[in-house]
PDB file of N, CA and C in Angstrom:
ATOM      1  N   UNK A   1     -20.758 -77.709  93.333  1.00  0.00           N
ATOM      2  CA  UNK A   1     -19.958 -78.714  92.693  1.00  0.00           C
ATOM      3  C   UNK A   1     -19.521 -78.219  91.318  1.00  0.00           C
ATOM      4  N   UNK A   2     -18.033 -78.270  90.908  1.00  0.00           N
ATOM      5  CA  UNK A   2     -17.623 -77.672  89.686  1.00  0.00           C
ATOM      6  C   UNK A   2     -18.207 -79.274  88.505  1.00  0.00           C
ATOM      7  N   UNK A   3     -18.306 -78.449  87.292  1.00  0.00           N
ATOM      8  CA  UNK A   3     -18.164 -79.258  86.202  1.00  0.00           C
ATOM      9  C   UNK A   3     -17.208 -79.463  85.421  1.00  0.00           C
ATOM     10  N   UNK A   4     -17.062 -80.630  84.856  1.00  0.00           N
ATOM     11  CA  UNK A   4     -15.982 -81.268  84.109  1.00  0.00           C
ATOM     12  C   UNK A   4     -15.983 -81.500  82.975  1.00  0.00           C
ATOM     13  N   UNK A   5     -15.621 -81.076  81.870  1.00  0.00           N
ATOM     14  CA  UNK A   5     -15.870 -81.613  80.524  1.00  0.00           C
ATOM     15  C   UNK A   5     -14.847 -82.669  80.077  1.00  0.00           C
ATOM     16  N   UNK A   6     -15.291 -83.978  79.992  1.00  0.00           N
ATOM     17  CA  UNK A   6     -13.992 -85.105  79.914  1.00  0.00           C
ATOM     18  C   UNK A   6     -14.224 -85.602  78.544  1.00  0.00           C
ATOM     19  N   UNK A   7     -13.203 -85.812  78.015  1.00  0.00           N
ATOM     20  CA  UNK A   7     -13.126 -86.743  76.796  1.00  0.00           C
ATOM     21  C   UNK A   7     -12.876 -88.317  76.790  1.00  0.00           C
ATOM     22  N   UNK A   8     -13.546 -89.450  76.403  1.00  0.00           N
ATOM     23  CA  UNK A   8     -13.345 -90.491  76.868  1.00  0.00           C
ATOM     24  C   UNK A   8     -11.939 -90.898  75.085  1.00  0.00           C
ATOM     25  N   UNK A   9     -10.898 -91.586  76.047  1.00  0.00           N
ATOM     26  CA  UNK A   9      -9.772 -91.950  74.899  1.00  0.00           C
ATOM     27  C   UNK A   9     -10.165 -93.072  74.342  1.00  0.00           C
ATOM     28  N   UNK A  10     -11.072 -93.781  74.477  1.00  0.00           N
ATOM     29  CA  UNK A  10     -10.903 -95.158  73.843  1.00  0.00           C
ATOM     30  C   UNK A  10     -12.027 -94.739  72.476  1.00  0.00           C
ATOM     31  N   UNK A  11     -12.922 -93.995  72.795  1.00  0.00           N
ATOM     32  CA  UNK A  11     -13.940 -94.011  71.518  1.00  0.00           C
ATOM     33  C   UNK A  11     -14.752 -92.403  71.719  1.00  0.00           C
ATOM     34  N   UNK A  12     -13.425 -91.737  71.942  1.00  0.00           N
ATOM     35  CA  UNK A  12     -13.847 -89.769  71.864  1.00  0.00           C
ATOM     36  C   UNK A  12     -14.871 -89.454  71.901  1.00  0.00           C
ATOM     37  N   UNK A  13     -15.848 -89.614  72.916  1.00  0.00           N
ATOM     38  CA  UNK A  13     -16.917 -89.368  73.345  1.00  0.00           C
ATOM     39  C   UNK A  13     -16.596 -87.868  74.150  1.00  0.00           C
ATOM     40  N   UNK A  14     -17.500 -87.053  73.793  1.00  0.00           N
ATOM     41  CA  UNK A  14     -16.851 -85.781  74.736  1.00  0.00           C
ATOM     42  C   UNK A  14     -17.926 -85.635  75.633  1.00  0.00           C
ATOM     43  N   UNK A  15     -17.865 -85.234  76.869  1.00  0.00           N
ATOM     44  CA  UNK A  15     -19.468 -85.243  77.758  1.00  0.00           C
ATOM     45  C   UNK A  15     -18.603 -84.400  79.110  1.00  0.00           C
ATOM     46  N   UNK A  16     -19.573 -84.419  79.757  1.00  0.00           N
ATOM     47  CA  UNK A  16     -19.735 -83.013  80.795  1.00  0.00           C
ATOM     48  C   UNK A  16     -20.223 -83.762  82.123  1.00  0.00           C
ATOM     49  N   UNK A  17     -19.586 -83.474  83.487  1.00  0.00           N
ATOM     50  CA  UNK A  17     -19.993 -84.041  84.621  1.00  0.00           C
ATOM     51  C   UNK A  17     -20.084 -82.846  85.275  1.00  0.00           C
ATOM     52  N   UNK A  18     -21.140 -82.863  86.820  1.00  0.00           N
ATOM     53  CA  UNK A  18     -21.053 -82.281  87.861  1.00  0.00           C
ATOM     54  C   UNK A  18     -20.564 -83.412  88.821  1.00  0.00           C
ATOM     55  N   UNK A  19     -19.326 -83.322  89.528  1.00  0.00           N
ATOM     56  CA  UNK A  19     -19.131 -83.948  90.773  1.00  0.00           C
ATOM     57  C   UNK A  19     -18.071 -83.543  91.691  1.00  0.00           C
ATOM     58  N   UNK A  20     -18.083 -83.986  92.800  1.00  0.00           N
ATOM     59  CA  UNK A  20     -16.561 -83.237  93.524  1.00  0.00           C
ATOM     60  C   UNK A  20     -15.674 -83.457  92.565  1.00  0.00           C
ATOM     61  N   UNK A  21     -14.540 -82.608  92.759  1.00  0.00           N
ATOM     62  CA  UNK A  21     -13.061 -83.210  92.722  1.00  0.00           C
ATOM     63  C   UNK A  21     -12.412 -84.757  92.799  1.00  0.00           C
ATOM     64  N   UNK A  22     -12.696 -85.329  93.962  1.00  0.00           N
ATOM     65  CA  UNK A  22     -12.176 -86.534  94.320  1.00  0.00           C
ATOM     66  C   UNK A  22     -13.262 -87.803  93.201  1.00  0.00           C
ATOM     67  N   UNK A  23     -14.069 -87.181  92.877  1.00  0.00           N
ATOM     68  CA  UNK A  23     -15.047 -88.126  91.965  1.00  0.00           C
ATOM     69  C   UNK A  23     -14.446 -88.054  90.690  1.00  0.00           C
ATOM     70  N   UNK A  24     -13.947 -87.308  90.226  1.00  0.00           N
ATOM     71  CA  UNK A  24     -13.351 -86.865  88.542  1.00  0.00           C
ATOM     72  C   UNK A  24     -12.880 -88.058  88.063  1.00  0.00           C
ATOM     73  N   UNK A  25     -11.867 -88.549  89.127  1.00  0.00           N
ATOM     74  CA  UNK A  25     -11.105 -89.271  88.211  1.00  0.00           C
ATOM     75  C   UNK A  25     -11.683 -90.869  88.646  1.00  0.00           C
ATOM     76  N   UNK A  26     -13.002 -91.155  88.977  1.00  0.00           N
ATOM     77  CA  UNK A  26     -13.395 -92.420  88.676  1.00  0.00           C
ATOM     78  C   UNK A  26     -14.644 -92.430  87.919  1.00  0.00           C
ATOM     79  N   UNK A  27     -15.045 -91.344  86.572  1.00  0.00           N
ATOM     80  CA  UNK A  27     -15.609 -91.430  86.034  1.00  0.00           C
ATOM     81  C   UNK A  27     -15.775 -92.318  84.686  1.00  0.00           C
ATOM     82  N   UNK A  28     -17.016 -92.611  83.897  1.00  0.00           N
ATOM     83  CA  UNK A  28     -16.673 -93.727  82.712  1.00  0.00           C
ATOM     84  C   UNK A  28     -17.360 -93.022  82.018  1.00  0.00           C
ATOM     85  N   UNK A  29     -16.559 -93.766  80.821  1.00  0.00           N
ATOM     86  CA  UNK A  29     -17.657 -92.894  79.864  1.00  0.00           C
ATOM     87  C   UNK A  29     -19.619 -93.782  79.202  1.00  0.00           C
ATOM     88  N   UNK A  30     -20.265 -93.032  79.012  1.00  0.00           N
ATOM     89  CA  UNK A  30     -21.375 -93.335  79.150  1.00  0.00           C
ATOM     90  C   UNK A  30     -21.564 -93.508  77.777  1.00  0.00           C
ATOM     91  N   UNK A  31     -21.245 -93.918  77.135  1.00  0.00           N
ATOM     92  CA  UNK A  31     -20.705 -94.903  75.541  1.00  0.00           C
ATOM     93  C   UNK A  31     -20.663 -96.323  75.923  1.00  0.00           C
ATOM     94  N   UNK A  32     -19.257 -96.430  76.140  1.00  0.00           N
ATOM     95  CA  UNK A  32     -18.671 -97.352  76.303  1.00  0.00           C
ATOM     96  C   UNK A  32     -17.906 -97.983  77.337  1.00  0.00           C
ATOM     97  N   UNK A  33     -18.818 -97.241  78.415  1.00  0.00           N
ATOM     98  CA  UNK A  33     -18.230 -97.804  79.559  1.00  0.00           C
ATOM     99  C   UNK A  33     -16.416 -98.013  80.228  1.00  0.00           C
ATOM    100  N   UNK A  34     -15.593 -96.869  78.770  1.00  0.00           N
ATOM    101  CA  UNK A  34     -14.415 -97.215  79.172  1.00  0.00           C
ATOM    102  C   UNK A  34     -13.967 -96.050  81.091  1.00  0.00           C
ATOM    103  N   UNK A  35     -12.966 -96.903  81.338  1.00  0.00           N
ATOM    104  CA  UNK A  35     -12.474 -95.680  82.656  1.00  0.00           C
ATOM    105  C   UNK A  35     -11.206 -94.962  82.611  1.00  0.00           C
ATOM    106  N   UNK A  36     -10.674 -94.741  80.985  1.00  0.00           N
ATOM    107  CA  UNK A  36     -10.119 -94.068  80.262  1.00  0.00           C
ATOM    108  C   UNK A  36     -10.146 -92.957  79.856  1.00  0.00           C
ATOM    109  N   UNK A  37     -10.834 -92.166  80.961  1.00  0.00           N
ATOM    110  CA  UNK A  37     -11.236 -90.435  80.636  1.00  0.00           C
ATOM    111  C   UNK A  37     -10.007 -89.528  81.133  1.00  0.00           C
ATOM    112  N   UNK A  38     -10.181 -88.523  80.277  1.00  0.00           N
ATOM    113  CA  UNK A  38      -8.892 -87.533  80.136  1.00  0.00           C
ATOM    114  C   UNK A  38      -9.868 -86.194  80.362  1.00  0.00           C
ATOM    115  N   UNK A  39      -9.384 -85.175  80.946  1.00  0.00           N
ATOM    116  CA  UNK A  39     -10.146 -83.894  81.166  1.00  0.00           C
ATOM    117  C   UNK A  39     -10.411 -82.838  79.794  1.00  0.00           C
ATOM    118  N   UNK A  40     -10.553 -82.860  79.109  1.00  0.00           N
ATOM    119  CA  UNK A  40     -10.556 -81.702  78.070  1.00  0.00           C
ATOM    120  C   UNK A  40     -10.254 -80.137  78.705  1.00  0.00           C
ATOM    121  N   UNK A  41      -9.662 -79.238  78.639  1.00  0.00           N
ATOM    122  CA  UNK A  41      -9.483 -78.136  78.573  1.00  0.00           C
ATOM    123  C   UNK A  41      -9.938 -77.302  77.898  1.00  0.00           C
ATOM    124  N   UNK A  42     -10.905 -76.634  77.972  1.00  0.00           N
ATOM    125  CA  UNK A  42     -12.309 -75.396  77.193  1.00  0.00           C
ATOM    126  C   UNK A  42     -11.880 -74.331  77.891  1.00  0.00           C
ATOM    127  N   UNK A  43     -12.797 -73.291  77.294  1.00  0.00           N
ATOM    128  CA  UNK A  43     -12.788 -71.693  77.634  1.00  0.00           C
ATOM    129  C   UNK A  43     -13.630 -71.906  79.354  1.00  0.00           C
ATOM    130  N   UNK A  44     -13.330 -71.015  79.979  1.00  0.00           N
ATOM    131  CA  UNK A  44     -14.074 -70.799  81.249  1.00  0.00           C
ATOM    132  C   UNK A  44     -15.389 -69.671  81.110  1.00  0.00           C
ATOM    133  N   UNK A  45     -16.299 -69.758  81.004  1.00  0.00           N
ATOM    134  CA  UNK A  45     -17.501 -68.351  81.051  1.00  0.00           C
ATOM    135  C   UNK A  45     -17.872 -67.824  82.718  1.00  0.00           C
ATOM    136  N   UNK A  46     -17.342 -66.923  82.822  1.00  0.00           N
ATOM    137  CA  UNK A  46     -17.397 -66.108  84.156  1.00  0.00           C
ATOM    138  C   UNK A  46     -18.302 -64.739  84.063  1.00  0.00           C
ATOM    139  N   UNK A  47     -19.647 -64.771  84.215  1.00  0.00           N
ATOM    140  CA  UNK A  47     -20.573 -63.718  84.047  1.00  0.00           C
ATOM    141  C   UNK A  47     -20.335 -63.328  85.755  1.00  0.00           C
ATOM    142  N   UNK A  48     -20.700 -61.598  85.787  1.00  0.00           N
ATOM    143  CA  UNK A  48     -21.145 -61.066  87.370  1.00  0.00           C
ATOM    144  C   UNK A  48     -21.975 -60.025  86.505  1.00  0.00           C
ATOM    145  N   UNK A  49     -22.052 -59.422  87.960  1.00  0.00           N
ATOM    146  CA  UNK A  49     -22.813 -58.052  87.417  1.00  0.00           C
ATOM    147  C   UNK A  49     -22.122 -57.115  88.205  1.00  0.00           C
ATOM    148  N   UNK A  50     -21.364 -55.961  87.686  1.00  0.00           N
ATOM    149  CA  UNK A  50     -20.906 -54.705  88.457  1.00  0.00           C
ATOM    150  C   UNK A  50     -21.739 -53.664  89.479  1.00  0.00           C
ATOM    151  N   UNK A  51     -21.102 -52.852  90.302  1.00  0.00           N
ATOM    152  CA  UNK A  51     -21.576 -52.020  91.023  1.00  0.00           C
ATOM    153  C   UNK A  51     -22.937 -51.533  90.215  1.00  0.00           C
ATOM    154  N   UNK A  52     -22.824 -51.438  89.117  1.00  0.00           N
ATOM    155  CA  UNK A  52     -23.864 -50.114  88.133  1.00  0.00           C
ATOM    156  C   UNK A  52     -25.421 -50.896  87.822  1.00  0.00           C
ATOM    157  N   UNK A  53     -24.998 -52.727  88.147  1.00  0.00           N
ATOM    158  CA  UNK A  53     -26.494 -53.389  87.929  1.00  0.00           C
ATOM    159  C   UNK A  53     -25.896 -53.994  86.049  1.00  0.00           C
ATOM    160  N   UNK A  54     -24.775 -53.481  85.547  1.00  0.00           N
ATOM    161  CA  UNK A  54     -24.914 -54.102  84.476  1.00  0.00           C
ATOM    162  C   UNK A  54     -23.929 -55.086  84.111  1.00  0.00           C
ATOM    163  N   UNK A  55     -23.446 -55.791  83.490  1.00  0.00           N
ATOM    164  CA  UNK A  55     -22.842 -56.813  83.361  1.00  0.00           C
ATOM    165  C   UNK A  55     -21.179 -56.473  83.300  1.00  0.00           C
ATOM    166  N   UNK A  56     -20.066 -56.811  83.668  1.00  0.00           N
ATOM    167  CA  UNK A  56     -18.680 -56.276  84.193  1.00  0.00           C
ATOM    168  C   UNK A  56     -18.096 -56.913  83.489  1.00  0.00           C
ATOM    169  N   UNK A  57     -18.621 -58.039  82.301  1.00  0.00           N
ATOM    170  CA  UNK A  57     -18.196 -58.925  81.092  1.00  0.00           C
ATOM    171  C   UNK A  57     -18.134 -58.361  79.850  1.00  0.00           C
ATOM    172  N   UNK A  58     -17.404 -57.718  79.040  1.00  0.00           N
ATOM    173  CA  UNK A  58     -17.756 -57.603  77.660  1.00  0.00           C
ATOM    174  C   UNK A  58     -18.344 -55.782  77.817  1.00  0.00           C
ATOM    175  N   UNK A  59     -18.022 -55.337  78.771  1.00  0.00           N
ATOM    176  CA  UNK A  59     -18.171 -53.938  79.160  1.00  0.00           C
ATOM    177  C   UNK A  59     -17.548 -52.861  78.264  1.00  0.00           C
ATOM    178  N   UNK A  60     -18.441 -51.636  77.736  1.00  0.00           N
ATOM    179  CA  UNK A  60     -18.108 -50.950  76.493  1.00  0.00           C
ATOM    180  C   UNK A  60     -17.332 -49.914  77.307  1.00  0.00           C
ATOM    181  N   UNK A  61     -17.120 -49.939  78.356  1.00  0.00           N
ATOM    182  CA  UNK A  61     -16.925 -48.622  78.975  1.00  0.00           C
ATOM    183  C   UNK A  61     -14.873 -48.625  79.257  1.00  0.00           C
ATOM    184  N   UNK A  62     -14.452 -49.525  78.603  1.00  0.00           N
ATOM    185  CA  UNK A  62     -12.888 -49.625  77.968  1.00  0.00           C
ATOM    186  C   UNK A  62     -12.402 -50.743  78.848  1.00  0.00           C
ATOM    187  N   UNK A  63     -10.766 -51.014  79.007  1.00  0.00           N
ATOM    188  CA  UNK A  63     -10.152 -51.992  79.720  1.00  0.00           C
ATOM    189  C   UNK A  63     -10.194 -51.540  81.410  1.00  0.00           C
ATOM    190  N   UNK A  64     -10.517 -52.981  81.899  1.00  0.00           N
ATOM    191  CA  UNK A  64     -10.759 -52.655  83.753  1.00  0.00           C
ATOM    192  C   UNK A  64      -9.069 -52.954  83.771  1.00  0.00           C
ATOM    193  N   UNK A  65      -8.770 -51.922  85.176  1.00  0.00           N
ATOM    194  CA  UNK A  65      -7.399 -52.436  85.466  1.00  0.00           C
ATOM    195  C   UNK A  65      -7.494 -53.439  86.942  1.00  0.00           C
ATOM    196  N   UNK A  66      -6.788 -53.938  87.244  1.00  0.00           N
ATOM    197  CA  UNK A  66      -6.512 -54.497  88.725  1.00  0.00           C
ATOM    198  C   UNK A  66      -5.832 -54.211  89.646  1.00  0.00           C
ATOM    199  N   UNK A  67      -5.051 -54.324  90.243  1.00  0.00           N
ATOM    200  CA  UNK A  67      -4.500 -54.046  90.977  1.00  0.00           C
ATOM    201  C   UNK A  67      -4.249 -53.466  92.025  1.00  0.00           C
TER     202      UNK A  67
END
């Protein structure tokens, strides 16, 4: 299940859910009970670990290409 970081509009409460998709948008906020939540947009953190056992994030060994 992805997480959600929502901001509630009536009294900017910022807070964090795990639930499906189809649950998102009947969440409240746990303040004030409003059902006035908006999604916030944050950084994504995507850790793996490469072929070598060491981390493929933040890797000293220069730019990965794709393609």
């Amino acid at each position: 299940m992805p997480s959600y970081d929502l901001i509630c509009q009536m009294c900017n409460h910022k807070f964090s859910v795990f639930c499906s998709i189809s649950q998102k948008d009947r969440q409240v906020c746990p303040v004030c009970g409003s059902d006035q939540i908006k999604q916030r947009f944050t950084t994504i953190n995507v850790m793996g670990k490469s072929s070598s056992g060491g981390s493929s994030i933040g890797s000293s060994s220069g730019p990965q290409r794709f393609g």
